[in-house]
PDB file of N, CA and C in Angstrom:
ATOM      1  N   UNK A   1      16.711 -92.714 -46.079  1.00  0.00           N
ATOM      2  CA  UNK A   1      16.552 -91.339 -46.515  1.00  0.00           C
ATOM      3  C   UNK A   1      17.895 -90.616 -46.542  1.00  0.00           C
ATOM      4  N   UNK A   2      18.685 -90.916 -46.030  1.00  0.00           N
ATOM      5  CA  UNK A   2      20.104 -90.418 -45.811  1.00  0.00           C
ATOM      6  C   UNK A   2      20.892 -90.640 -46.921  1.00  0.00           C
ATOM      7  N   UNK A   3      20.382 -91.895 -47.394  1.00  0.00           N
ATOM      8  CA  UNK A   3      21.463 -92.239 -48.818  1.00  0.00           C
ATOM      9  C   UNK A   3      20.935 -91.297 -49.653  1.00  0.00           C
ATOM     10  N   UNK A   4      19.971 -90.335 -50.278  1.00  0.00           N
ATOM     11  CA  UNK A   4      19.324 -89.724 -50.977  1.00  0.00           C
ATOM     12  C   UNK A   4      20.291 -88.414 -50.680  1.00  0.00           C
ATOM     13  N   UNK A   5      19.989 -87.940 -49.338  1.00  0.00           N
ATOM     14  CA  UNK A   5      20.866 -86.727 -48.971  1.00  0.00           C
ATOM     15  C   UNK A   5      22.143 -87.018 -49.488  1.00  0.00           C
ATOM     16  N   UNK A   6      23.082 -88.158 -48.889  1.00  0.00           N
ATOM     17  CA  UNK A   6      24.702 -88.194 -49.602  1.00  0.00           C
ATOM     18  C   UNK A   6      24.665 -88.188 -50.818  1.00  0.00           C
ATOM     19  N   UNK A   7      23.324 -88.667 -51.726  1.00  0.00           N
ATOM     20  CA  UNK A   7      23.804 -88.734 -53.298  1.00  0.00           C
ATOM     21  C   UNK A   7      23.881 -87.335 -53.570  1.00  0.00           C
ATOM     22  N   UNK A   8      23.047 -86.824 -53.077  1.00  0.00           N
ATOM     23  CA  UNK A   8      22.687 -85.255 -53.814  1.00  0.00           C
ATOM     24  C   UNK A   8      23.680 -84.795 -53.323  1.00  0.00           C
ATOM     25  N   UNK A   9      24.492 -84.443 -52.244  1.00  0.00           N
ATOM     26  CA  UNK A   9      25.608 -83.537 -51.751  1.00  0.00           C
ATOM     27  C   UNK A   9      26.935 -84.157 -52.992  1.00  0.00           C
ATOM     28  N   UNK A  10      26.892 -85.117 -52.692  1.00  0.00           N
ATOM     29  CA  UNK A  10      28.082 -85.426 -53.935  1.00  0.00           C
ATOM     30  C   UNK A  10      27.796 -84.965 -55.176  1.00  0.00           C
ATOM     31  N   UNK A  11      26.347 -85.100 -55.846  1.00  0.00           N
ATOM     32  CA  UNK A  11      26.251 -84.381 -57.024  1.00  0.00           C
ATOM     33  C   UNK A  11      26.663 -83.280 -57.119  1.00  0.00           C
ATOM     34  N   UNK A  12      26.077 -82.280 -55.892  1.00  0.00           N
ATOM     35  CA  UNK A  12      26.358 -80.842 -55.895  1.00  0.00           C
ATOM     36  C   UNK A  12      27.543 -80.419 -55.687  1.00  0.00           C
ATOM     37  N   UNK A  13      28.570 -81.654 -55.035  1.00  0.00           N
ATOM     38  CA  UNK A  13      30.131 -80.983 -54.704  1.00  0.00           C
ATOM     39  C   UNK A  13      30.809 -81.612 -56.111  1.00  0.00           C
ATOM     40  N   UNK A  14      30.255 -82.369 -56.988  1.00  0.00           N
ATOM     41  CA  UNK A  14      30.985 -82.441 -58.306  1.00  0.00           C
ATOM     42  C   UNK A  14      30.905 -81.623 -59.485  1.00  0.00           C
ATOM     43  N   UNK A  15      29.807 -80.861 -59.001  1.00  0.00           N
ATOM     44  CA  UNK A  15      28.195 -80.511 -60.318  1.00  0.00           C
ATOM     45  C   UNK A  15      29.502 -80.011 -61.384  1.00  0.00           C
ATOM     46  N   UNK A  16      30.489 -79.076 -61.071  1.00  0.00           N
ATOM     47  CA  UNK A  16      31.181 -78.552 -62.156  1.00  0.00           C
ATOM     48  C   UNK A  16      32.006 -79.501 -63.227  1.00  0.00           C
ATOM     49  N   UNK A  17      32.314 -80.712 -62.580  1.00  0.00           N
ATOM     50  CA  UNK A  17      32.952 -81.829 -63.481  1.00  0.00           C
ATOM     51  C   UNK A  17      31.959 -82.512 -63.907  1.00  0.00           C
ATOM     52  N   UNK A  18      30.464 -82.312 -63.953  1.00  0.00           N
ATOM     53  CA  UNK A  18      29.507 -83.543 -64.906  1.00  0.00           C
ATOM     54  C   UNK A  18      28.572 -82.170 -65.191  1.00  0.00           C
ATOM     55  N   UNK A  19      28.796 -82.288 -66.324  1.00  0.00           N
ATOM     56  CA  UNK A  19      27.795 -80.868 -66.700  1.00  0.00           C
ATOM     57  C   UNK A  19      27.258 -81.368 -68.115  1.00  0.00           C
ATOM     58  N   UNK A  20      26.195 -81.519 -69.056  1.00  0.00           N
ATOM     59  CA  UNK A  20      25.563 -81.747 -70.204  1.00  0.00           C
ATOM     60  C   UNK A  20      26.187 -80.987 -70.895  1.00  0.00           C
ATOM     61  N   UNK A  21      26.348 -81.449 -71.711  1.00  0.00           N
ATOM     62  CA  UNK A  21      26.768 -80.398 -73.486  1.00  0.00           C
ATOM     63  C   UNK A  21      26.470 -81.163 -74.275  1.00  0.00           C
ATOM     64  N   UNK A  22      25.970 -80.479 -75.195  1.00  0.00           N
ATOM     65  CA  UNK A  22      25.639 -81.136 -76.769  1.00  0.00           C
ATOM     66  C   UNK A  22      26.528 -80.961 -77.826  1.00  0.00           C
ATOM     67  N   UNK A  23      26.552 -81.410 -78.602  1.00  0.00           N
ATOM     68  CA  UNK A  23      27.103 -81.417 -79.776  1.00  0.00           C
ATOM     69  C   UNK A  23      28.554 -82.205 -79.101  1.00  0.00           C
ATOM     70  N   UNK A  24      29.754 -82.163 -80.180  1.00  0.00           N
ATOM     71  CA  UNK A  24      30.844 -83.071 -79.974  1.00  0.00           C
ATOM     72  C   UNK A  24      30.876 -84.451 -80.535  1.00  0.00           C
ATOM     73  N   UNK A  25      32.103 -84.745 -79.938  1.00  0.00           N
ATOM     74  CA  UNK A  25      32.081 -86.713 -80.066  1.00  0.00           C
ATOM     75  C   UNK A  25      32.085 -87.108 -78.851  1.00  0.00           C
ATOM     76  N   UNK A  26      31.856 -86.585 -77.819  1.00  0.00           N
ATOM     77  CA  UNK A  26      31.905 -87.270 -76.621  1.00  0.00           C
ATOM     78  C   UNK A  26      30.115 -87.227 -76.213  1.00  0.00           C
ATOM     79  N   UNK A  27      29.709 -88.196 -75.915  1.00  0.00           N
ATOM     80  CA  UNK A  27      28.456 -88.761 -74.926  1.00  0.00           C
ATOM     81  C   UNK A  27      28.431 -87.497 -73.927  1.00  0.00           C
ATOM     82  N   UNK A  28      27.072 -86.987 -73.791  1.00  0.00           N
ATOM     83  CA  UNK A  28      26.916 -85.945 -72.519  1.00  0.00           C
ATOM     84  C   UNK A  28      26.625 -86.557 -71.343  1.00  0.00           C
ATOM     85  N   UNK A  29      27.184 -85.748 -70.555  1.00  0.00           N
ATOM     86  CA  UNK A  29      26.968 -86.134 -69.221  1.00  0.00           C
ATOM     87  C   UNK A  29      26.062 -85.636 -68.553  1.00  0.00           C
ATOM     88  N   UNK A  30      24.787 -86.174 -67.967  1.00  0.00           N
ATOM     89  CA  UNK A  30      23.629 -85.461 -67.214  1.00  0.00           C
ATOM     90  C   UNK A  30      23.976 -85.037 -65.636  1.00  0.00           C
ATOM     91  N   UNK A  31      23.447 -84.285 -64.817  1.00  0.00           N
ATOM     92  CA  UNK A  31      24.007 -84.384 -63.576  1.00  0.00           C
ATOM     93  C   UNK A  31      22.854 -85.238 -62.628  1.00  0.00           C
ATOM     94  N   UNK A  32      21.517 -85.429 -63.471  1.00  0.00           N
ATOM     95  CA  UNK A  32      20.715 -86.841 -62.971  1.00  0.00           C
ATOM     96  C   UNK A  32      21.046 -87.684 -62.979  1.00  0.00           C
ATOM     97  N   UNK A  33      22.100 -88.368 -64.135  1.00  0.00           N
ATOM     98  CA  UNK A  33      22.377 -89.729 -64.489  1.00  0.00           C
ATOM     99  C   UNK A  33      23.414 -89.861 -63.194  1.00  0.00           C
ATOM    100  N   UNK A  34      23.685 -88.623 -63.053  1.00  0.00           N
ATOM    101  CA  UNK A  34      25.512 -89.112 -61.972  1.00  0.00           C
ATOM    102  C   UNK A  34      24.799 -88.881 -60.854  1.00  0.00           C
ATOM    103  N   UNK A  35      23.586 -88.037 -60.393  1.00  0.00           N
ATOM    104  CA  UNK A  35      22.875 -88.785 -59.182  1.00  0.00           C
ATOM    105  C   UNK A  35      22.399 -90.124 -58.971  1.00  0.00           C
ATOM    106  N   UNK A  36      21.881 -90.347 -60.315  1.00  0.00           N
ATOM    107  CA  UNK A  36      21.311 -92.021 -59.884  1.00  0.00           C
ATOM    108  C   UNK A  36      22.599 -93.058 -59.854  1.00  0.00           C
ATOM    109  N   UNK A  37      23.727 -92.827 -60.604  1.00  0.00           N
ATOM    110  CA  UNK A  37      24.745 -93.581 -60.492  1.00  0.00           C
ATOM    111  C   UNK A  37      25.398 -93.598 -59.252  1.00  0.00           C
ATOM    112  N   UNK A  38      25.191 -92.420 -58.399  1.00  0.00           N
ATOM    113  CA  UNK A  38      26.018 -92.330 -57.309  1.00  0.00           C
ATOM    114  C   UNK A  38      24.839 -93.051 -56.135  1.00  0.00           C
ATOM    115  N   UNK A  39      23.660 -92.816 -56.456  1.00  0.00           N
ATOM    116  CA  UNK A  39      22.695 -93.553 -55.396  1.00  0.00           C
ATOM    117  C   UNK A  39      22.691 -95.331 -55.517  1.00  0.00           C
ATOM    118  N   UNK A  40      22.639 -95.417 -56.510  1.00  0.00           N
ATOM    119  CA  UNK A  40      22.780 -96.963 -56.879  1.00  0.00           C
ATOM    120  C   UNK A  40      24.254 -97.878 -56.552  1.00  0.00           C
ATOM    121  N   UNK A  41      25.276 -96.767 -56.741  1.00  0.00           N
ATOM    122  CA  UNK A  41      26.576 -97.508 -55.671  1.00  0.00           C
ATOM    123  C   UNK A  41      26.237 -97.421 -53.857  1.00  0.00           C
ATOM    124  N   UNK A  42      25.831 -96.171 -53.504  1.00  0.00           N
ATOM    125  CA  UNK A  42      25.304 -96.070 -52.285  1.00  0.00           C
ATOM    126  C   UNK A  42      24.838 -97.142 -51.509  1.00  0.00           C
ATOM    127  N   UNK A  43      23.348 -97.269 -52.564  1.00  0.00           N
ATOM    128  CA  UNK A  43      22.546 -98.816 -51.839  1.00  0.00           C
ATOM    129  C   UNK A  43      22.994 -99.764 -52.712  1.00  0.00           C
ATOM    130  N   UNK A  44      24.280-100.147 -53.152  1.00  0.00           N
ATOM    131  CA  UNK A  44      24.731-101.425 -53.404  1.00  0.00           C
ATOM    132  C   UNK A  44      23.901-102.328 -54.665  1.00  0.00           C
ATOM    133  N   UNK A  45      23.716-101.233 -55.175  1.00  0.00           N
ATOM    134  CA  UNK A  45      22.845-102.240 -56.674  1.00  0.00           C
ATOM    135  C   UNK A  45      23.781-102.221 -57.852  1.00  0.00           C
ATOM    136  N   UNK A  46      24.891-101.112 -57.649  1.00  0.00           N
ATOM    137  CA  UNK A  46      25.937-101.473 -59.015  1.00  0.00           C
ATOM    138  C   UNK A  46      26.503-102.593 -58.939  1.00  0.00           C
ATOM    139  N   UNK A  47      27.169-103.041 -60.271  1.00  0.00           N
ATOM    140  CA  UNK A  47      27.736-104.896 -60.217  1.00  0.00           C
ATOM    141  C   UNK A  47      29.048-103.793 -60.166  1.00  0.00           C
ATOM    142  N   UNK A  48      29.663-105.133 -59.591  1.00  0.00           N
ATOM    143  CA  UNK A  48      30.945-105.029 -59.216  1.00  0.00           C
ATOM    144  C   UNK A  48      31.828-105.243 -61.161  1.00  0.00           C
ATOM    145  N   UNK A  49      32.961-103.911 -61.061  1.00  0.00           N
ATOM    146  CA  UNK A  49      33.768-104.408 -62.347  1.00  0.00           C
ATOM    147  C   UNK A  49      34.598-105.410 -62.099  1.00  0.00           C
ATOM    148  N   UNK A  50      34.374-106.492 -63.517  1.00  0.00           N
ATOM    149  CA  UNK A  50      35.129-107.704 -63.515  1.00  0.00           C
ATOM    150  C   UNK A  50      36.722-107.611 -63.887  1.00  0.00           C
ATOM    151  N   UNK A  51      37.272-106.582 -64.001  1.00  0.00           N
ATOM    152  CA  UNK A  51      38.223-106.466 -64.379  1.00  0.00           C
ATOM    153  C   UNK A  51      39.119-106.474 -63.089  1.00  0.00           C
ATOM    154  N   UNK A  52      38.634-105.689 -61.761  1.00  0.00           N
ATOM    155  CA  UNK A  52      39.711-105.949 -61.110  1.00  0.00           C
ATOM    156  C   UNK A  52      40.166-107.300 -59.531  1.00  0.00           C
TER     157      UNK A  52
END
Protein backbone atom coordinates (compact mmCIF):
# COMPACT_ATOMS: atom_id res chain seq x y z
CA UNK A 1 0.00 0.00 0.00
CA UNK A 2 2.89 2.32 0.45
CA UNK A 3 4.09 1.97 -3.11
CA UNK A 4 0.63 3.55 -4.15
CA UNK A 5 1.23 6.47 -1.59
CA UNK A 6 5.03 7.12 -3.13
CA UNK A 7 3.55 6.95 -6.67
CA UNK A 8 0.99 9.53 -6.01
CA UNK A 9 3.34 11.98 -3.96
CA UNK A 10 5.74 11.93 -6.91
CA UNK A 11 2.93 12.57 -9.29
CA UNK A 12 1.83 15.45 -7.22
CA UNK A 13 5.49 16.87 -6.65
CA UNK A 14 5.94 16.70 -10.60
CA UNK A 15 2.19 17.45 -11.57
CA UNK A 16 3.52 20.89 -13.16
CA UNK A 17 6.10 19.15 -15.60
CA UNK A 18 3.45 16.34 -16.97
CA UNK A 19 0.39 18.19 -17.68
CA UNK A 20 -2.07 17.06 -20.95
CA UNK A 21 -2.40 19.43 -23.84
CA UNK A 22 -3.90 18.89 -27.01
CA UNK A 23 -3.26 19.92 -30.15
CA UNK A 24 0.65 20.28 -31.31
CA UNK A 25 3.23 17.73 -32.61
CA UNK A 26 4.17 16.51 -29.48
CA UNK A 27 2.21 13.28 -27.83
CA UNK A 28 0.29 14.52 -24.53
CA UNK A 29 1.24 13.75 -21.46
CA UNK A 30 -1.46 12.38 -18.91
CA UNK A 31 -0.67 12.78 -15.21
CA UNK A 32 -2.36 9.01 -14.89
CA UNK A 33 -0.09 7.59 -17.38
CA UNK A 34 3.03 9.10 -15.24
CA UNK A 35 1.28 7.61 -12.14
CA UNK A 36 1.09 4.22 -13.52
CA UNK A 37 4.59 4.60 -15.01
CA UNK A 38 5.98 5.66 -11.80
CA UNK A 39 4.07 2.68 -9.89
CA UNK A 40 5.19 0.06 -12.28
CA UNK A 41 9.04 1.14 -11.81
CA UNK A 42 8.17 1.13 -8.01
CA UNK A 43 7.02 -2.62 -8.00
CA UNK A 44 9.63 -3.54 -10.53
CA UNK A 45 7.50 -4.50 -13.61
CA UNK A 46 9.30 -1.94 -16.02
CA UNK A 47 12.00 -3.82 -18.39
CA UNK A 48 15.11 -2.62 -17.91
CA UNK A 49 16.53 -0.16 -21.09
CA UNK A 50 18.80 -2.14 -23.32
CA UNK A 51 20.77 0.54 -24.20
CA UNK A 52 22.67 1.05 -21.16
Amino acid sequence: MNVLYEARALTKERRGSVKKHDGGNFPAKSPMAYFFAVLEDRLGLRPMDKGD
